[in-house]
Protein backbone atom coordinates (compact mmCIF):
# COMPACT_ATOMS: atom_id res chain seq x y z
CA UNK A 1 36.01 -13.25 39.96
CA UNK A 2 37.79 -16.42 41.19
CA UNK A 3 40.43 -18.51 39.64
CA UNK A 4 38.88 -18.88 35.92
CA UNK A 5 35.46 -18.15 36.42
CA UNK A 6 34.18 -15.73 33.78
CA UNK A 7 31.37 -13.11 34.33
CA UNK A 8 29.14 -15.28 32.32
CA UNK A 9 29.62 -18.10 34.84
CA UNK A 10 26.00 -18.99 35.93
CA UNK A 11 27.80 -22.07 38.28
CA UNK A 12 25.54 -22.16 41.48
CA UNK A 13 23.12 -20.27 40.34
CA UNK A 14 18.91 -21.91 39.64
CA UNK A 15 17.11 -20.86 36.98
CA UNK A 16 13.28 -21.44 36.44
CA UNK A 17 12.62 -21.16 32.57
CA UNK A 18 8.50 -20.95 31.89
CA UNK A 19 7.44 -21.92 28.43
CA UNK A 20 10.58 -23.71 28.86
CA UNK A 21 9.78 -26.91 26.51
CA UNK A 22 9.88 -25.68 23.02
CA UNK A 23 10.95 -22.53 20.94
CA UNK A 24 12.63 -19.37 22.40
CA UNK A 25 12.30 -20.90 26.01
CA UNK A 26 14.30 -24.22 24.89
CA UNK A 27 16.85 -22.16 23.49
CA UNK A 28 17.34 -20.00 26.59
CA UNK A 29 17.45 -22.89 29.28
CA UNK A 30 20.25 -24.62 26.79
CA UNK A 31 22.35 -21.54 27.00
CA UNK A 32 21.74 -20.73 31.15
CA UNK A 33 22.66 -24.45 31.15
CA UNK A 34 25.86 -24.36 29.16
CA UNK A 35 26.99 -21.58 31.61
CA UNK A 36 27.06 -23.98 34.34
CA UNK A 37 23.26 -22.90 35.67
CA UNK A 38 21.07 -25.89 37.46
CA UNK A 39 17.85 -24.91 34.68
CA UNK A 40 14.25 -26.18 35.75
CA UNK A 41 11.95 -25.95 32.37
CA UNK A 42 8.29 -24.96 33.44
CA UNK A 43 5.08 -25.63 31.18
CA UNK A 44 1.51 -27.52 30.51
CA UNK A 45 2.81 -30.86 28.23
CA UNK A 46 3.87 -33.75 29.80
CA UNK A 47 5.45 -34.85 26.62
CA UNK A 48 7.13 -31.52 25.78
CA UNK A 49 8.12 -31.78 29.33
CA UNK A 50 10.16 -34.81 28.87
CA UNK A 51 11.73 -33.92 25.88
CA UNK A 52 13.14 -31.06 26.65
CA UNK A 53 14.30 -32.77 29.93
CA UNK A 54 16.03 -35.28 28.19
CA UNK A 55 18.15 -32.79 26.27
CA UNK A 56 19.05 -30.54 28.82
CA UNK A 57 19.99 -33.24 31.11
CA UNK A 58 22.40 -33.94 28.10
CA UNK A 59 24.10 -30.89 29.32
CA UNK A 60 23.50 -30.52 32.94
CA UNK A 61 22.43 -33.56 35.01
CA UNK A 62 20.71 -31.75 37.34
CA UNK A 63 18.48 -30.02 34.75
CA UNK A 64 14.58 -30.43 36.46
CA UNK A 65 11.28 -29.83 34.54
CA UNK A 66 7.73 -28.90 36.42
CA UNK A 67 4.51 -29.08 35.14
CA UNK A 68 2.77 -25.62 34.92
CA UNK A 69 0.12 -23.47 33.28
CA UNK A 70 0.79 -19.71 33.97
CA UNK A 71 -2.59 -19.12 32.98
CA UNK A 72 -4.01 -20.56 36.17
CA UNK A 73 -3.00 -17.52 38.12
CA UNK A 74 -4.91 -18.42 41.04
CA UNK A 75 -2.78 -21.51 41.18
CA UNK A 76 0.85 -19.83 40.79
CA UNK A 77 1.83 -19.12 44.56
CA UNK A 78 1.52 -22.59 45.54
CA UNK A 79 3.11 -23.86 42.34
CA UNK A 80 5.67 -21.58 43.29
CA UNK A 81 6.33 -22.54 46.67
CA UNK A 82 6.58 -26.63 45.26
CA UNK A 83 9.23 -25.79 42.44
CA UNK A 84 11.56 -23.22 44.46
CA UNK A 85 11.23 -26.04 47.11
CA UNK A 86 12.39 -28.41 44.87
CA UNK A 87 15.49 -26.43 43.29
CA UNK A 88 16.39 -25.15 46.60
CA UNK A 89 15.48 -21.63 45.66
CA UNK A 90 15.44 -19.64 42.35
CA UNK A 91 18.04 -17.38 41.20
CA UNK A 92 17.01 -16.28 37.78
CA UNK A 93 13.50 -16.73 36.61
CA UNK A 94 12.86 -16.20 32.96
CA UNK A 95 9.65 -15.35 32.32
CA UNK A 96 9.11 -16.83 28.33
CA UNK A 97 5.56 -17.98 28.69
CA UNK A 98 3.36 -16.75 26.43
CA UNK A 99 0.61 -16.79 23.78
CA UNK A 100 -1.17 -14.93 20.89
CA UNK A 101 -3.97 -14.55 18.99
CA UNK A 102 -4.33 -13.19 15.77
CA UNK A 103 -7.61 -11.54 14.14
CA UNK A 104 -8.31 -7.84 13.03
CA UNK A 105 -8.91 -5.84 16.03
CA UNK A 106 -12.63 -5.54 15.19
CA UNK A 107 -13.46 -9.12 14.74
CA UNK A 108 -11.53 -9.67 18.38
CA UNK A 109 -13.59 -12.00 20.90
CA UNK A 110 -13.28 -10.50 23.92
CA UNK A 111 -12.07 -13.74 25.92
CA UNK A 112 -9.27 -13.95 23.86
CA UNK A 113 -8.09 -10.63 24.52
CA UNK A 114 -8.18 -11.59 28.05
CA UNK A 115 -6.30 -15.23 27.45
CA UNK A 116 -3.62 -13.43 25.91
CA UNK A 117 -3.08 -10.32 28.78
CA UNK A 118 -3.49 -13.21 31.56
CA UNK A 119 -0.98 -15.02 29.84
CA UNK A 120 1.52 -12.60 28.68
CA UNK A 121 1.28 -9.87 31.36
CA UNK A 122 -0.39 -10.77 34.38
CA UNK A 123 1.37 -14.00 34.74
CA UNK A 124 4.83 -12.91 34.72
CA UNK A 125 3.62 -10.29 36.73
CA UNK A 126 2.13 -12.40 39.85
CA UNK A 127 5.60 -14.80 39.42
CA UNK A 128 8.12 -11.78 39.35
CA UNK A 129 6.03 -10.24 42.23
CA UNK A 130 6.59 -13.70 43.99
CA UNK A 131 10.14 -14.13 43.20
CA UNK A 132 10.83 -10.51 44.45
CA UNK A 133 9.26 -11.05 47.59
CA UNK A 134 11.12 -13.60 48.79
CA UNK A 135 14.04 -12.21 48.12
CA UNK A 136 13.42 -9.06 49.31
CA UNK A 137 12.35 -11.37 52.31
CA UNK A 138 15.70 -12.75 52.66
CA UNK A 139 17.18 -9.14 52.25
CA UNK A 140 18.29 -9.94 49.09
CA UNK A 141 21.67 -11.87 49.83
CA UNK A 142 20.43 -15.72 49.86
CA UNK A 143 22.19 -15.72 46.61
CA UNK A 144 24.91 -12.97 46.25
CA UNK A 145 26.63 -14.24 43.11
CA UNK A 146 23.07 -15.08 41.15
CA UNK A 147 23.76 -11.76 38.56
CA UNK A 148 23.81 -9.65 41.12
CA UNK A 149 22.63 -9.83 44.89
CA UNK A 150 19.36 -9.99 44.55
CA UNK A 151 19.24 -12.73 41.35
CA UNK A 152 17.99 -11.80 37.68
CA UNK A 153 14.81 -11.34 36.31
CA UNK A 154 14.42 -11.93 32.03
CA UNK A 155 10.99 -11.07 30.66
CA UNK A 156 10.43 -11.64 26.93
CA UNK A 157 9.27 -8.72 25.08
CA UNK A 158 8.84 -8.77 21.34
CA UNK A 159 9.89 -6.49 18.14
CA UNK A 160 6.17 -5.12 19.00
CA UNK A 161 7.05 -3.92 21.88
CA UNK A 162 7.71 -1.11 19.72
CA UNK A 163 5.76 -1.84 16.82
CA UNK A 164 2.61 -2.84 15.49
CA UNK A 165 1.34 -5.26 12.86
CA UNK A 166 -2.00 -6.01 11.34
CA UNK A 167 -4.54 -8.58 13.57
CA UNK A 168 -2.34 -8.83 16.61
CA UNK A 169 -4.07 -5.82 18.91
CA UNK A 170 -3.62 -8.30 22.02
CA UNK A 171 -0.09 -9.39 21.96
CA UNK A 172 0.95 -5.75 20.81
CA UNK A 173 -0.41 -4.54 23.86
CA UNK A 174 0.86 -7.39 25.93
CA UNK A 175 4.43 -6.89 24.57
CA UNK A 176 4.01 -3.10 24.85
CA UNK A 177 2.82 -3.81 28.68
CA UNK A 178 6.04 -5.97 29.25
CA UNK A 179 8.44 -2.93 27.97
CA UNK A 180 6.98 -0.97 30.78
CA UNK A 181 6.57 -3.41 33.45
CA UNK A 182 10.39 -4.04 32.97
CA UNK A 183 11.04 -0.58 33.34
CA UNK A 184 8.62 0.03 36.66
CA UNK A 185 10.03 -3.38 38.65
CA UNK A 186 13.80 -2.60 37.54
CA UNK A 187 13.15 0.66 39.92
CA UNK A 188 11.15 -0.60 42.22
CA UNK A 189 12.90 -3.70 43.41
CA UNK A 190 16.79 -1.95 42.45
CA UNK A 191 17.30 -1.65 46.47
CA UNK A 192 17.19 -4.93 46.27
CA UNK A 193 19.57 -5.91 43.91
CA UNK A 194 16.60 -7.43 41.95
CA UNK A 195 17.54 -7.10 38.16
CA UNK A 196 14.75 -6.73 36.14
CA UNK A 197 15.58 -6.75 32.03
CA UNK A 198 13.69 -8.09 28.82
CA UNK A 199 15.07 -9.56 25.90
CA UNK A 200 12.73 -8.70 22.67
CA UNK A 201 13.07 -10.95 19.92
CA UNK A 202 12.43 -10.69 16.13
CA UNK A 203 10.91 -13.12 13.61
CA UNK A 204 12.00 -16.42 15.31
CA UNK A 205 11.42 -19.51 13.92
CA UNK A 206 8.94 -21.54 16.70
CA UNK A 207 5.83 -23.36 16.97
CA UNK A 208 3.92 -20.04 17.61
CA UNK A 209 5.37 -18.70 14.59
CA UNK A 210 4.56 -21.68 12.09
CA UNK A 211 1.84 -19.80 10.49
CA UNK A 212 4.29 -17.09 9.33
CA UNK A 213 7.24 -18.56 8.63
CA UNK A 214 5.37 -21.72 6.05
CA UNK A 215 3.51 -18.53 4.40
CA UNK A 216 5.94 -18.02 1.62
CA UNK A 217 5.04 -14.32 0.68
CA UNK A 218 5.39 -13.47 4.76
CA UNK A 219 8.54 -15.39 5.19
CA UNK A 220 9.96 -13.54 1.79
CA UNK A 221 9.16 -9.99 3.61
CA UNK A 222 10.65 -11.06 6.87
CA UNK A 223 13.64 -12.00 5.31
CA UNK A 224 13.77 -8.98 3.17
CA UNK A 225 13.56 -6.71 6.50
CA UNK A 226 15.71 -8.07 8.38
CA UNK A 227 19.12 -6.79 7.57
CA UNK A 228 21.21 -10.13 8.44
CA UNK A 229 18.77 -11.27 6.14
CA UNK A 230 16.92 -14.33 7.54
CA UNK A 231 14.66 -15.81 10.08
CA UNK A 232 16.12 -15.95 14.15
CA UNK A 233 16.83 -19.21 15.46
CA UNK A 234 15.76 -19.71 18.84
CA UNK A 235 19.54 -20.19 19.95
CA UNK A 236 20.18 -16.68 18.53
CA UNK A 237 18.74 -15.93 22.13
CA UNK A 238 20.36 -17.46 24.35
CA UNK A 239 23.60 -15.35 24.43
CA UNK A 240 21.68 -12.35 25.35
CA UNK A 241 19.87 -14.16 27.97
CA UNK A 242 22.97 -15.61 29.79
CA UNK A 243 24.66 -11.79 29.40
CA UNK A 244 21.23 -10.20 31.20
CA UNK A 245 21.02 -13.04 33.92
CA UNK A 246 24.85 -12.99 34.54
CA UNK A 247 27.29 -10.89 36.55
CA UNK A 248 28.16 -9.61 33.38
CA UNK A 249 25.68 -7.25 33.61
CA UNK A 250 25.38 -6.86 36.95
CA UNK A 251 24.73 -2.96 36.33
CA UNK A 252 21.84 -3.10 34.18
CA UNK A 253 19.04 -3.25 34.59
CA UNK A 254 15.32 -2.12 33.39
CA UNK A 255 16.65 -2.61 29.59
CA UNK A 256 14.97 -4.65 26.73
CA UNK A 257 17.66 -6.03 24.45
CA UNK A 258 16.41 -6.51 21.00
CA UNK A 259 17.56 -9.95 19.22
CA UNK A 260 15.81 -9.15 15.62
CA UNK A 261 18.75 -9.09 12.79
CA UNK A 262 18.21 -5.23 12.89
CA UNK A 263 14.56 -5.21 12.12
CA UNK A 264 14.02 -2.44 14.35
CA UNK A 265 16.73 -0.21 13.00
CA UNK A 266 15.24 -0.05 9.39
CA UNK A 267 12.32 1.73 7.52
C-alpha cells in the first residue's frame, strides 16, 4: 500500500454490477463506488437505468449504466465486448442478476424452471467464463491492483444456498448451483489470480422480496429468526462486497460470505 491508500481502496479499479438498478445490486455498486471504483450498473429498464445512474453519479462522476438482459445468453459476448469497450476493461464483475419463481414443486411449469436456471446460473456462468478469458488472455496482469492480479469475481448466492423453503424448487437449486460454481471457478482460474467468491444474503428487503416482506405473518417469522432481529437492508451488503472485490482479501477466494443477521446459525 501507498501513501494512505487502504486495502479497501477500489481507486482505478472498473466494476460491472448486473441487476445493478434496484435492490441488492444498487446497494453493492454504491459501496464499490464509495471506495473510489469507476461502477457501470447493467440491466433491462431504461428507467431503472437512469435512476440509478443519477445516484451513483452523485458519488462517482464517472459512474456508467448499460442496457442488458442476462437472459439473452446468446446475446452476452457481444454485449460484453461493447461495455468492457466502453469502461476500458472490467476489473470486478458482480454477478447480482437474478430471478425467481415461486409455486410448489409439483405445480412447477417447466419453462419457468428454465427462466430461472438461465437466469441465475447459466448467465453468470457464460459472463464469468468471458471475463476470465480475457484475462487469462492478457496473462492476468492488465490490472494488477484490481483485488488481486487477475481482478474479482462476486456471485450472489442466497441463505438457500444452504437451505430450502416451501415453493421455491428453482431458485434453491439455482442458489445451490452458485455455491458450487464459486467453488469449481475459484480453482480453476486461481493460476490466474482470478478471485472467484459469493456473497449470500438473508431476508433483504427488495422488489423481488415485496411479496414476503408486506405478508405480515412472513415478515413476523423472518424477524423472529433472524437473531439481529429484523429484515437486511440492501446496504447491509455492500461492506462485504467491497471486502471480497478488494485487496483486502486478496487471499480468498472460492468462499460464500453469508450477510443474513445469523439466520443460518440458528435452529
Amino acid at each position: 500500500m501507498e501513501g494512505n491508500e487502504t486495502p479497501f481502496d477500489l481507486t482505478g479499479r472498473r466494476a460491472l454490477v448486473t441487476g445493478g438498478t434496484a435492490g441488492i445490486g444498487l446497494g453493492i455498486a454504491r459501496g464499490l463506488a464509495r471506495c473510489g471504483a469507476t461502477v457501470a450498473v447493467a440491466g433491462r429498464s431504461p428507467e431503472r437505468l437512469a435512476r440509478a445512474l443519477a445516484e451513483l453519479r452523485k458519488i462517482r462522476p464517472d459512474a456508467q449504466a448499460f442496457a442488458l438482459d442476462v437472459s439473452d445468453t446468446t446475446a452476452l459476448p457481444g454485449r460484453w465486448k461493447e461495455i468492457r469497450t466502453a469502461l476500458g476493461g472490467v476489473d470486478i464483475l458482480v454477478n447480482n442478476a437474478g430471478t425467481t419463481w415461486r409455486s410448489p414443486a409439483h405445480e412447477l411449469p417447466i419453462d419457468k424452471w428454465d427462466e430461472v436456471i438461465a437466469t441465475n446460473v447459466k448467465a453468470p456462468f457464460v459472463l464469468a467464463q468471458l471475463f476470465a478469458r480475457e484475462r487469462i488472455a492478457g496473462g492476468g496482469s492488465s490490472a494488477p491492483r484490481a483485488g488481486g492480479p487477475g481482478g474479482a469475481i462476486l456471485f450472489t448466492a442466497s441463505i438457500l444456498s444452504e437451505l430450502a423453503r416451501r415453493d421455491n424448487a428453482p431458485y434453491a437449486a439455482s442458489k445451490g448451483a452458485i455455491r458450487q460454481l464459486v467453488k469449481a471457478l475459484a480453482i480453476d482460474w486461481a493460476p490466474w489470480g482470478i478471485r472467484v467468491n459469493a456473497i449470500g444474503p438473508g431476508y433483504i428487503r427488495t422488489d423481488l422480496t415485496r411479496p414476503l416482506y408486506e405478508n405480515p405473518g412472513f415478515s413476523a417469522w423472518v424477524v423472529g429468526h433472524t437473531p439481529l432481529g429484523r429484515w437486511g437492508e440492501p446496504d447491509d451488503l455492500a461492506g462485504a462486497a467491497v471486502f471480497l472485490c478488494s485487496p483486502a482479501a486478496s487471499f480468498i477466494t472460492g468462499q460464500v460470505l453469508y450477510v443474513d443477521g445469523g439466520f443460518l446459525a440458528t435452529l
